[in-house]
Protein backbone atom coordinates (compact mmCIF):
# COMPACT_ATOMS: atom_id res chain seq x y z
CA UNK A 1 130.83 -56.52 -130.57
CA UNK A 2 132.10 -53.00 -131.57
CA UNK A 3 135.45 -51.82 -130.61
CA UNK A 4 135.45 -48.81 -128.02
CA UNK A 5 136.11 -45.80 -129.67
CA UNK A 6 140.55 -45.18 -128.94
CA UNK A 7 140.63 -42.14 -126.63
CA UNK A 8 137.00 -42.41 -125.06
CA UNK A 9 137.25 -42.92 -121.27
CA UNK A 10 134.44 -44.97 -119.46
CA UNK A 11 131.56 -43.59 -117.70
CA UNK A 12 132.45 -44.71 -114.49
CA UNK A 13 136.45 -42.92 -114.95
CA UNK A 14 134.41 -39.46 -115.95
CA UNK A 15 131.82 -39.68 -113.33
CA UNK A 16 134.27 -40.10 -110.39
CA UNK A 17 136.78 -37.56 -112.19
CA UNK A 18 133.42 -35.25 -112.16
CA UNK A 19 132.94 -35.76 -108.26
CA UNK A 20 136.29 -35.48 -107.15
CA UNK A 21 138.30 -32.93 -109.15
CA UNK A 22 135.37 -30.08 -107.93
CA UNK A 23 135.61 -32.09 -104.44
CA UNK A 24 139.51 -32.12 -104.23
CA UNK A 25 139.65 -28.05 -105.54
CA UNK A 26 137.72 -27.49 -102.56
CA UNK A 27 139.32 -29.52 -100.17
CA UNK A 28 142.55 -27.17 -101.52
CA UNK A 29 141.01 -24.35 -100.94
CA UNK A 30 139.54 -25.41 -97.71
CA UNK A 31 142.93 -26.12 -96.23
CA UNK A 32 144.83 -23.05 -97.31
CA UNK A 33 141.96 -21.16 -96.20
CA UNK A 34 141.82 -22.97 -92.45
CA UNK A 35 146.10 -23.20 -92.63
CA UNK A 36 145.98 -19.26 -93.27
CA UNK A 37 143.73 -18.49 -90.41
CA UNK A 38 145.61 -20.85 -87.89
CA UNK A 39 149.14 -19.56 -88.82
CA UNK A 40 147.94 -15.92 -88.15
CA UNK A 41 146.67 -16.59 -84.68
CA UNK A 42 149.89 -18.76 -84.15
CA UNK A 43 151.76 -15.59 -85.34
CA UNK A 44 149.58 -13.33 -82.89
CA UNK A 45 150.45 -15.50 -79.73
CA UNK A 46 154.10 -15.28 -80.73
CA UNK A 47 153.94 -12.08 -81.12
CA UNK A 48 152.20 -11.32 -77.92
CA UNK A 49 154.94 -13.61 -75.91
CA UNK A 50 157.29 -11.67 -77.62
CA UNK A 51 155.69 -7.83 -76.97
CA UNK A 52 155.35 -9.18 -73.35
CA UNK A 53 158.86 -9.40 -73.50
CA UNK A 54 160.01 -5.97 -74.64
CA UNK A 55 157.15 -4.59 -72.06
CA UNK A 56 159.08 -6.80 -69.00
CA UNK A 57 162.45 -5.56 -70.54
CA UNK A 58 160.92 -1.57 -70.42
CA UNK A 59 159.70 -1.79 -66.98
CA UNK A 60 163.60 -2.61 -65.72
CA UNK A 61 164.67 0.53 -67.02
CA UNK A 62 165.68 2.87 -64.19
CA UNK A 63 167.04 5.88 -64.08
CA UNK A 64 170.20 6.57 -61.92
CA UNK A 65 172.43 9.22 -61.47
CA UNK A 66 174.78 8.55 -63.95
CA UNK A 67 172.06 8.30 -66.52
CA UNK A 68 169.24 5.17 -67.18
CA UNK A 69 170.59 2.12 -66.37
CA UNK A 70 168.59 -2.00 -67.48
CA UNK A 71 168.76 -3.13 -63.24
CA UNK A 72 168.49 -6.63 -64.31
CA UNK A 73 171.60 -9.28 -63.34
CA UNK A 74 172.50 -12.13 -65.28
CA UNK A 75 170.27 -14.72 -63.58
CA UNK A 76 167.36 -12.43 -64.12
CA UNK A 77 167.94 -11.75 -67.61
CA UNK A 78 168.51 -15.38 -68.92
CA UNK A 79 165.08 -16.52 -67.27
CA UNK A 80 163.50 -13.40 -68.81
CA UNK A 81 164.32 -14.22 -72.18
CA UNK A 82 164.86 -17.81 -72.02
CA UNK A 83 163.68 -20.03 -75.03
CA UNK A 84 164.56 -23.59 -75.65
CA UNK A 85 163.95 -23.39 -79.07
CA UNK A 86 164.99 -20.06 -80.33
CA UNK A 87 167.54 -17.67 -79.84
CA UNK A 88 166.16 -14.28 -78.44
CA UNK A 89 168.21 -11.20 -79.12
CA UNK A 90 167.30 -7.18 -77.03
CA UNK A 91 168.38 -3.87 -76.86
CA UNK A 92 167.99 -0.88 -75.15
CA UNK A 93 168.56 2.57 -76.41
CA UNK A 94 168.68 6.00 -75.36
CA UNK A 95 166.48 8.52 -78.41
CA UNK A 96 170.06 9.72 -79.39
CA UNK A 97 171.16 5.96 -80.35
CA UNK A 98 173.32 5.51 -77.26
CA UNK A 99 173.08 1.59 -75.94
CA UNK A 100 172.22 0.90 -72.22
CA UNK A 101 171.70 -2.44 -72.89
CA UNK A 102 172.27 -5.64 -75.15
CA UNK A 103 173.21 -5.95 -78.18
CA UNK A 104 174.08 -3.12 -80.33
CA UNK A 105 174.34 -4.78 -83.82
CA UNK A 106 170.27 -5.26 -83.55
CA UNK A 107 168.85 -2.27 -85.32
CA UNK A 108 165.48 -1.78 -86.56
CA UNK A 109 163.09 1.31 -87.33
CA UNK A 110 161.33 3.58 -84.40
CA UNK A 111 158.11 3.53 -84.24
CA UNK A 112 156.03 6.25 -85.06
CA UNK A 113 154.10 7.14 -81.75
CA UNK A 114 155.01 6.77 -78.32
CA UNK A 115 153.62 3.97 -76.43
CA UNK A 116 153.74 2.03 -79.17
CA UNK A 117 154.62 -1.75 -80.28
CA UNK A 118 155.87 -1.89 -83.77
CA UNK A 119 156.49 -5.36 -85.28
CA UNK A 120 158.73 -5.94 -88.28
CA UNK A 121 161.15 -8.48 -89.40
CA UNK A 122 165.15 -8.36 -89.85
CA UNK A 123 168.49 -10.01 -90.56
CA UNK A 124 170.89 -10.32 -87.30
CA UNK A 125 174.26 -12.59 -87.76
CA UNK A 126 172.65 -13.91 -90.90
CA UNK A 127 169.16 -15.04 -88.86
CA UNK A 128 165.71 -13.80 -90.19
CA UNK A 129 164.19 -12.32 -86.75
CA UNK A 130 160.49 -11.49 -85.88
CA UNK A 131 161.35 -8.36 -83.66
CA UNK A 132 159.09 -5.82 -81.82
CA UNK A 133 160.20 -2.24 -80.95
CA UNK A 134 158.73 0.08 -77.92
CA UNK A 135 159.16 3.78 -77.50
CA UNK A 136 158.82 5.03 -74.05
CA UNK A 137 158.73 9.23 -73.66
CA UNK A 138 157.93 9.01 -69.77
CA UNK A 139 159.39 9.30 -67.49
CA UNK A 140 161.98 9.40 -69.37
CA UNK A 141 162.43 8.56 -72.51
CA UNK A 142 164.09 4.56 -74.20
CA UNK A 143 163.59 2.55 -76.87
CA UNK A 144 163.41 -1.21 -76.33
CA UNK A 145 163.80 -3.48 -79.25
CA UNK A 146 163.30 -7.64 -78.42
CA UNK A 147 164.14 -9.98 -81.51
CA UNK A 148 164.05 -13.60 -81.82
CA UNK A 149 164.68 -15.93 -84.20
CA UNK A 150 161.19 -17.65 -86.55
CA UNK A 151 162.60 -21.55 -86.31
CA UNK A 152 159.71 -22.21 -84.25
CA UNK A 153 157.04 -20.31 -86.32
CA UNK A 154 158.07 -22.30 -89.56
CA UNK A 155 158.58 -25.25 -88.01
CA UNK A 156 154.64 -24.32 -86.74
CA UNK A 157 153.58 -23.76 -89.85
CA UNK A 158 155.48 -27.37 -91.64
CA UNK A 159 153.26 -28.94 -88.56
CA UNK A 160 150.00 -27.55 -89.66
CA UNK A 161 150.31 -27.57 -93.40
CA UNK A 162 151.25 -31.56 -92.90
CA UNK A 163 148.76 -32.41 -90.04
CA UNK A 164 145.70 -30.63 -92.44
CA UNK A 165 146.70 -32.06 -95.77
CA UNK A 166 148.06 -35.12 -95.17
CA UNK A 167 144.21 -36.70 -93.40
CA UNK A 168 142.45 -35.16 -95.78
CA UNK A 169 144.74 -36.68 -98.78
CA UNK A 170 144.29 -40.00 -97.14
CA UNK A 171 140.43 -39.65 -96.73
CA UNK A 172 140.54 -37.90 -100.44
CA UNK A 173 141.96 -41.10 -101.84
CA UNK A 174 139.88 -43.61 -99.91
CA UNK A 175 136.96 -41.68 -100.94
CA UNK A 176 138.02 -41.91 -104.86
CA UNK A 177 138.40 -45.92 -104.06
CA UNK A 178 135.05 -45.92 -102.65
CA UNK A 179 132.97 -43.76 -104.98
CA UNK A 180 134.85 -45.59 -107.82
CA UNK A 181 133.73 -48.83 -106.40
CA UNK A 182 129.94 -47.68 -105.89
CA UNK A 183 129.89 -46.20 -108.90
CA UNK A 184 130.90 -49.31 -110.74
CA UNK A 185 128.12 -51.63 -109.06
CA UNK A 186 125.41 -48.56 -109.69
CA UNK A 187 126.41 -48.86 -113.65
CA UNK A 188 126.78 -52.77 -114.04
CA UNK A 189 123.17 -52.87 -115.04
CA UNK A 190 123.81 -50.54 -117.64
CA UNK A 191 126.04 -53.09 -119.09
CA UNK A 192 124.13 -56.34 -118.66
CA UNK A 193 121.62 -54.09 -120.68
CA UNK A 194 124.41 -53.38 -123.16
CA UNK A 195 125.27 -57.41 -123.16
CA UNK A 196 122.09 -58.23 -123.75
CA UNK A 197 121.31 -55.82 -126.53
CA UNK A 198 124.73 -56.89 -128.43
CA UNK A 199 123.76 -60.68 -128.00
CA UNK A 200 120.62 -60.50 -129.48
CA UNK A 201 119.71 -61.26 -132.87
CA UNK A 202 118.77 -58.80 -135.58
CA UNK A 203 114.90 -60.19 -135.88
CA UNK A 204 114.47 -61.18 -131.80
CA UNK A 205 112.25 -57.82 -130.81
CA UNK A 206 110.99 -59.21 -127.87
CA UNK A 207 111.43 -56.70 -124.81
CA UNK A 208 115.06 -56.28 -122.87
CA UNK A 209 115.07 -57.41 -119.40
CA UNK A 210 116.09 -54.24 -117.61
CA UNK A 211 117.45 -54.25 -113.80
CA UNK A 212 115.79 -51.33 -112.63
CA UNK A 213 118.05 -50.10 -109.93
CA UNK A 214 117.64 -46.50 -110.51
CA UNK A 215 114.88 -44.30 -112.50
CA UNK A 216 117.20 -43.31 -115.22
CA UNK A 217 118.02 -46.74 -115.91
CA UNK A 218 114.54 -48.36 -116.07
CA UNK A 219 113.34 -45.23 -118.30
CA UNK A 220 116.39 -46.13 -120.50
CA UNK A 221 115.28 -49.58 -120.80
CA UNK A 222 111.47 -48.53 -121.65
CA UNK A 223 112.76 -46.28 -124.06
CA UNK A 224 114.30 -49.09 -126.11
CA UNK A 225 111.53 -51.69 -125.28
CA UNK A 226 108.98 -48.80 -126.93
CA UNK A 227 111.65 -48.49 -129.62
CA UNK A 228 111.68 -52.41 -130.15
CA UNK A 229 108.09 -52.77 -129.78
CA UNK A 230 107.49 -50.19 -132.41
CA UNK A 231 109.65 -51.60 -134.87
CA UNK A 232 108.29 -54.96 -134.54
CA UNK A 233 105.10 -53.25 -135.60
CA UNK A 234 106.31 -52.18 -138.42
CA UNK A 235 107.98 -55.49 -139.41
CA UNK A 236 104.87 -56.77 -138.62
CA UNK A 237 103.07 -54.28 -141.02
CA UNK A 238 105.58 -54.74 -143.80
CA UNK A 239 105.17 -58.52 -143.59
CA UNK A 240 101.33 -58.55 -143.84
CA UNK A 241 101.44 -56.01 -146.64
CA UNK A 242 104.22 -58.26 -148.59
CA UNK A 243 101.66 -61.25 -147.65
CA UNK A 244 98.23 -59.36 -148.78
CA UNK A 245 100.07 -58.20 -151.73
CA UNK A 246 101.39 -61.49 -152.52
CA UNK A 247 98.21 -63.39 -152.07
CA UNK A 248 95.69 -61.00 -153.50
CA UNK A 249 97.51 -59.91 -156.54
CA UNK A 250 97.78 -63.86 -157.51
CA UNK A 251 94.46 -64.03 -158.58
CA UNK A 252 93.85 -60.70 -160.69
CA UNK A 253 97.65 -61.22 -162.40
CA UNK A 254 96.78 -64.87 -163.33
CA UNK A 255 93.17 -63.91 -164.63
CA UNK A 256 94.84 -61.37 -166.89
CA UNK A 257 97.21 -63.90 -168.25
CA UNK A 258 94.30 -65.93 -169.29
CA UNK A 259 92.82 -63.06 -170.51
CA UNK A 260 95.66 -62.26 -172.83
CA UNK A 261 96.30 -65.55 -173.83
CA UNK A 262 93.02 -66.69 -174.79
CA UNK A 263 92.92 -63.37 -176.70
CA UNK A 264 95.96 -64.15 -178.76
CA UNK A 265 94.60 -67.77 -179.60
CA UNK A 266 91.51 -66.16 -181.28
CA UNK A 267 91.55 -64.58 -184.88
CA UNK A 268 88.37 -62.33 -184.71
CA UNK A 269 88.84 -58.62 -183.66
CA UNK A 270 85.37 -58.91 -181.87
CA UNK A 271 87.20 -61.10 -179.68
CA UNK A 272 90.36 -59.25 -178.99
CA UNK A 273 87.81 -56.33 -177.89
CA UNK A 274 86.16 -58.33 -175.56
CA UNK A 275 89.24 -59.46 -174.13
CA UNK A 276 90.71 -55.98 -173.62
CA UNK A 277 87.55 -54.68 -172.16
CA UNK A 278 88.30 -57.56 -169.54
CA UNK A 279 91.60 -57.07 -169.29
CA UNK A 280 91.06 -53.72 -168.23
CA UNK A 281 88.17 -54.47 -165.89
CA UNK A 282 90.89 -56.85 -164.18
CA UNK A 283 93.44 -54.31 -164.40
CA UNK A 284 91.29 -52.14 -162.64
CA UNK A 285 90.31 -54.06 -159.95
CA UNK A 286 93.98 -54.76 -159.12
CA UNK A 287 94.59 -51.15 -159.04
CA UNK A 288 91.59 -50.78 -156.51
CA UNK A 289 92.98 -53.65 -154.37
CA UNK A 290 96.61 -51.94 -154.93
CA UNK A 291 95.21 -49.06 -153.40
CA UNK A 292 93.70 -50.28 -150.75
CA UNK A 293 96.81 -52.52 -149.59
CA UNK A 294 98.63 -49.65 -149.79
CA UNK A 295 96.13 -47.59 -147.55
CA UNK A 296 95.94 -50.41 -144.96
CA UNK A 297 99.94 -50.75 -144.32
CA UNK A 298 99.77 -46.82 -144.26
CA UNK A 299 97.37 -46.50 -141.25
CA UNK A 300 99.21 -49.58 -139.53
CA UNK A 301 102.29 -47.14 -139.93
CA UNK A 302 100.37 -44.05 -138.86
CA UNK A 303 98.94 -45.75 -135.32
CA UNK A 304 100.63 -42.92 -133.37
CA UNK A 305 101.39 -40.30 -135.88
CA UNK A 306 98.06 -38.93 -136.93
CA UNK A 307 97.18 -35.04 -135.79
CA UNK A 308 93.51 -34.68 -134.91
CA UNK A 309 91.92 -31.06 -135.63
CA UNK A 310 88.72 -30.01 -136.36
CA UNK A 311 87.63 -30.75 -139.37
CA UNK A 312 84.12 -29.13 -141.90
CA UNK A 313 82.96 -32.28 -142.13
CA UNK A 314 80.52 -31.18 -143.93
CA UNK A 315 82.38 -29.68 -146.97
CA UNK A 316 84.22 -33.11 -146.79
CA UNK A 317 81.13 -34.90 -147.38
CA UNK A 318 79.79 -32.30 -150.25
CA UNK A 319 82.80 -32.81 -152.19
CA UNK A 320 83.84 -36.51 -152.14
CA UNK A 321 80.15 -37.15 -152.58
CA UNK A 322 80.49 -35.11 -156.10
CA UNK A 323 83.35 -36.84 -157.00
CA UNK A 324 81.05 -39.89 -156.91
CA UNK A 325 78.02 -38.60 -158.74
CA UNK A 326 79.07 -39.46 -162.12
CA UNK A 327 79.73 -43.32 -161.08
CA UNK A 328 76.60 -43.44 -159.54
CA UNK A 329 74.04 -42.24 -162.50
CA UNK A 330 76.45 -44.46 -164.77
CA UNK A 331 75.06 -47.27 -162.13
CA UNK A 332 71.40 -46.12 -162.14
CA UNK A 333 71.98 -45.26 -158.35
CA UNK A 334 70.25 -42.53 -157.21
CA UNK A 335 72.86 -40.99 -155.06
CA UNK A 336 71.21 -38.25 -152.14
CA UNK A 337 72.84 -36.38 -149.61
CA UNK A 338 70.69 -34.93 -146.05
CA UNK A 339 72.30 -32.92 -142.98
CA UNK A 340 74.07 -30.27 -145.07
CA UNK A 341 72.17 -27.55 -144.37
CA UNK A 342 74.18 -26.59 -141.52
CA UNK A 343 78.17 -26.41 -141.05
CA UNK A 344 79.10 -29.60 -139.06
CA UNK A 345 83.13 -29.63 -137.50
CA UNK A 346 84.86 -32.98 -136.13
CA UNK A 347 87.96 -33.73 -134.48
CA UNK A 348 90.05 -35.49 -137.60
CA UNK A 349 91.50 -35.72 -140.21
CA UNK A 350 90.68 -34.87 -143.62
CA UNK A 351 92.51 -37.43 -145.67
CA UNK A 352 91.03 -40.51 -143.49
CA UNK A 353 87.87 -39.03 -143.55
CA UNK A 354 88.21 -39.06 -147.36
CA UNK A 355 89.14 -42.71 -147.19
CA UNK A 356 86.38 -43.43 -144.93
CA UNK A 357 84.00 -42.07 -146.71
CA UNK A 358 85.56 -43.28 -150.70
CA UNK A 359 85.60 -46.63 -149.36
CA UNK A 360 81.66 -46.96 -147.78
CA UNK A 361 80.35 -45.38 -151.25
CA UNK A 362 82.45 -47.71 -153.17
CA UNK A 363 80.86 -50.27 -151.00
CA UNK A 364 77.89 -49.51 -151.64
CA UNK A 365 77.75 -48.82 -155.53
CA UNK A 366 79.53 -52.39 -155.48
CA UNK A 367 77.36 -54.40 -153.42
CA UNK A 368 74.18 -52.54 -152.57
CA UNK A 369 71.95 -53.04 -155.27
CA UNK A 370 68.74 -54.01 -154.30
CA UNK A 371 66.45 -57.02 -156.07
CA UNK A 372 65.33 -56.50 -159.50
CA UNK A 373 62.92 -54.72 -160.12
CA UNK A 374 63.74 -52.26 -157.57
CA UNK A 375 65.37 -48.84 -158.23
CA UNK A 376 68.47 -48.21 -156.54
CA UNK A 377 69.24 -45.88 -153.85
CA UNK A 378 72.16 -44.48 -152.08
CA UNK A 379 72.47 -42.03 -149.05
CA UNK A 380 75.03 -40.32 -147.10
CA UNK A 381 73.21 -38.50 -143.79
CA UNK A 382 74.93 -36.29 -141.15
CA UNK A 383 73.43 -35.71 -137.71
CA UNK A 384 74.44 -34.30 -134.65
CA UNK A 385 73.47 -36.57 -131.59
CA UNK A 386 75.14 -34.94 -128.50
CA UNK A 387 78.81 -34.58 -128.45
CA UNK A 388 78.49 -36.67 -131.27
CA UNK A 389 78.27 -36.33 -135.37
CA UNK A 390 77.22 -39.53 -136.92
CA UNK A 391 77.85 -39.76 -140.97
CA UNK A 392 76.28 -42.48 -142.36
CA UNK A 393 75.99 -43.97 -145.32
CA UNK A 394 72.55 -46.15 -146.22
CA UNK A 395 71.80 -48.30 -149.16
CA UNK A 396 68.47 -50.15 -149.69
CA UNK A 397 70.45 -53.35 -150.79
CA UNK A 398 70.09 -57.12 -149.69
CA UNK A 399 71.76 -55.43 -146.68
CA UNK A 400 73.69 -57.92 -143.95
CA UNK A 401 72.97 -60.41 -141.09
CA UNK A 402 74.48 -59.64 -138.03
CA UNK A 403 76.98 -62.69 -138.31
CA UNK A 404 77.68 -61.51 -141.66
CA UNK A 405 78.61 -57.82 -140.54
CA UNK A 406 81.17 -58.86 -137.97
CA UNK A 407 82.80 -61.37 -140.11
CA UNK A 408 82.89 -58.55 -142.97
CA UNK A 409 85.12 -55.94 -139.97
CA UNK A 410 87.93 -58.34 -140.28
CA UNK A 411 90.60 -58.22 -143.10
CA UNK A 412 90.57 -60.33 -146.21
CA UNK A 413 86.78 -61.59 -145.50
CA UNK A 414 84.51 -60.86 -148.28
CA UNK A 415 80.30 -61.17 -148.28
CA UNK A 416 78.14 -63.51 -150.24
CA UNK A 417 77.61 -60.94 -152.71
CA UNK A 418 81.02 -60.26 -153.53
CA UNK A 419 82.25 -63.36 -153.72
CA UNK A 420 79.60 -63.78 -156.41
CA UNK A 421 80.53 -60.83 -158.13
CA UNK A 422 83.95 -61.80 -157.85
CA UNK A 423 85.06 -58.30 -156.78
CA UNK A 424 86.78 -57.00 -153.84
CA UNK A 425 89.16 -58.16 -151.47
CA UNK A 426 87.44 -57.95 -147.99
CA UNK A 427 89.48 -54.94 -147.01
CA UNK A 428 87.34 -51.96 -147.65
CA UNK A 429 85.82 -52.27 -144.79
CA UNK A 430 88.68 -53.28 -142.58
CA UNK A 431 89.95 -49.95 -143.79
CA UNK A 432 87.48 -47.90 -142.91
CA UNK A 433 87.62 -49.77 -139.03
CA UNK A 434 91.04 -48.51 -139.30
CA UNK A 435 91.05 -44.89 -140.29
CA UNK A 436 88.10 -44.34 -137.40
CA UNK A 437 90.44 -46.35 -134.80
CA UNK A 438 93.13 -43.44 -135.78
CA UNK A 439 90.48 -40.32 -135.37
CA UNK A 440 88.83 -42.08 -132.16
CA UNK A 441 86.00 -42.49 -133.79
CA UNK A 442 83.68 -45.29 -133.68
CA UNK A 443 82.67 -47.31 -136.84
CA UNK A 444 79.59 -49.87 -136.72
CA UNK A 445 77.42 -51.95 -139.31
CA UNK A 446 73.40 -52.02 -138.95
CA UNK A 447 70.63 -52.76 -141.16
CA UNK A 448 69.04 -49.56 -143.03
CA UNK A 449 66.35 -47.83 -140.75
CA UNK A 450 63.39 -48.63 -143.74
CA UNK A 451 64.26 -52.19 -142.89
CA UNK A 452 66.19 -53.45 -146.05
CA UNK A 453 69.17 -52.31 -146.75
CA UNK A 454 72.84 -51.56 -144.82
CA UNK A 455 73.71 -48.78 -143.07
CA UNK A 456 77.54 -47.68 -142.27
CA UNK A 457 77.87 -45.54 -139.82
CA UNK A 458 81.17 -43.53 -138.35
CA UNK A 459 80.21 -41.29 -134.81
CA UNK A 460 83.02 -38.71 -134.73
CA UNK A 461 83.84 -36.59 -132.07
CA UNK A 462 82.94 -32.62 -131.41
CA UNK A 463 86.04 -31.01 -130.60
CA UNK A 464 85.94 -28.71 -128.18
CA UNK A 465 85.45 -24.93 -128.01
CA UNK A 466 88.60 -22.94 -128.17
């Protein structure tokens, strides 16, 4: 099992660190936003208890004959300003600064209108005080100045800052226990899958059982079934290639051998021509079966990879068929093309078309020869029929019986005829089924239309009108 990477934290550690650091800045900012706002209404109704105050105080001012005078006795005084928690500190002055009342040392600004409450803050016998100030011009004019001490205000404020964080921390911390509990069971199946992907041996391909608990999860565990399934095709491929090659190759490799040695035993040059000639016939034939290994194992690989476009089928067809023209007068085939008159286009692929089309004439040259006696003939046809085009490709040989033509679609399986000739390996055909699989295209045997004969036939697709 690999070694975690030093430093890397889990999934489950950086998803709940995800959810609760944004959740936790906002809680933060939630609570010094709702402390804020509750501390400045607090400070409002203190300050309104305390303007109340310097408005009570202003409305015992009289004035006498002697000059204005605070008409309030002891008793009344103490219950005016009485506070069981704070220490509440007045004075009243004439404009000029001459005290009627209180305590002199208390000195603040006046305010700037009549009429008016000022609030402001101060230092009195080394106490921070919240005071308020009122100006009176009539009927005569004061200034009243009430002061008290802010124990209660901070001790307020402890309250609230403690009573709003203090829950929330608590619920903020049984939260991260919770999520980092959930959040553990949601991801266990993402490591059974990670178990069972580590256990597993290189060649077992099979599928991963995947507990499907979310979306995300079961399209993570089709992803790497599709993975696994494709590379077991392609082990699959590779094997059968290895075991085509290995097994077809036998036979040509060994015949050359023989070949060459029998060769060597002999003395006349005659010989050693004859040999050689065969040696290169053999040689040749290998190559061809080479080839056409090498073709099959490609389309296995290409299954999913192939890009369809429309093809000139037509110009395909003229020019492979040229390429064939000299083998076929060298055979005494005479090799005819119909249905190129007009431009024909297909959705596929030029290269398998190529193939398709390489492999039915080869086919044909090989094993279509008709009885002797009989000239030989060879034709490739394109018609349209519908949203079809059918290329064909028709020979006027000993043609095939139906049993014979769907033994001859599988690989390996070779007709009467070749087996005779010893030529071929049985997959020319199977290639050709192959390359039409990849276009969509459809690839059947029949017997020629005059009656004697074979007839290949490939019915591509029209591809639609841009």
């Amino acid at each position: 099992m690999p070694a975690a990477a030093p430093g890397k934290r889990s999934l489950r550690a950086r998803v709940v660190r995800h959810v609760l650091l944004p959740l936790a800045l906002t809680w933060l900012l939630g609570t010094a936003v709702t402390v804020a706002v509750a501390y400045h209404f607090a400070q409002k109704a203190f300050d309104r208890a305390l303007q109340e105050d310097a408005y009570a105080l202003a409305s015992r001012v009289r004035l006498q004959a002697h000059g204005l005078e605070l008409e309030l006795s002891a008793q009344e005084m103490h219950a005016l300003l009485f506070d069981q928690s704070e220490n509440i500190y007045f004075v009243v002055r004439r404009l000029d600064g001459a005290v009627i009342a209180g305590h002199p040392g208390l000195q603040v600004s006046a305010p700037s209108k009549p009429d008016v409450t000022e609030f402001s803050e101060a230092v009195y016998r080394g106490q921070n005080l919240r005071t308020v100030t009122l100006w009176r011009e009539q009927p005569f004019a004061f200034q009243v100045v009430v002061a008290e001490t802010t124990g209660s205000r901070r001790a307020l404020l402890q309250d609230l800052l403690f009573f709003s964080v203090a829950p929330l921390l608590v619920l903020l911390v049984l939260l991260a226990l919770w999520l980092r509990g959930i959040i553990g069971e949601e991801l266990q199946p993402l490591s059974e899958l990670q178990g069972s992907v580590e256990q597993r041996d290189a060649l077992d391909l099979t599928p991963v059982p995947v507990a499907a608990s979310s979306r995300e999860l079961e399209q993570l565990g089709t992803a790497i079934n599709a993975l696994l399934a494709r590379v077991d095709h392609s082990l699959r491929a590779q094997r059968e290639f290895s075991g085509n090659v290995a097994h077809e190759l036998r036979t040509p490799l060994a015949g050359i051998r023989a070949l060459a040695e029998y060769g060597l035993a002999q003395a006349e040059p005659a010989v050693w021509r004859e040999q050689l000639q065969r040696i290169g016939a053999s040689e040749a034939r290998a190559s061809r079966l080479v080839e056409q290994l090498l073709a099959l194992a490609l389309a296995d690989e290409a299954d999913a990879g192939v890009q369809n476009e429309p093809v000139a089928l037509d110009e395909v067809v003229r020019e492979t068929v040229l390429r064939y023209l000299a083998r076929a007068d060298a055979a005494g085939v005479d090799l005819g093309v119909q249905g190129l008159d007009q431009p024909v286009h297909v959705a596929g692929n030029v290269a398998l078309i190529e193939g398709i089309l390489g492999n039915l004439l080869d086919n044909a040259l090989r094993y279509g020869r008709p009885p002797a006696g009989q000239g030989a003939a060879l034709t490739v046809e394109l018609a349209r029929e519908g949203d079809h085009v059918r290329l064909s490709v028709i020979d006027n040989g000993p043609g095939l019986t139906p049993q014979e033509r769907r033994h001859l679609m599988q690989r390996g399986v070779r007709g009467l005829h070749a087996e005779r000739l010893g030529q071929g390996a049985g997959l020319g055909l199977a290639i050709v089924a192959k390359f039409a699989q990849l276009m969509h295209a459809h690839f059947e045997l029949s017997s020629a239309p005059a009656g004697s004969g074979l007839c290949a036939s490939v019915n591509f697709q029209v591809p639609p009108r841009s």
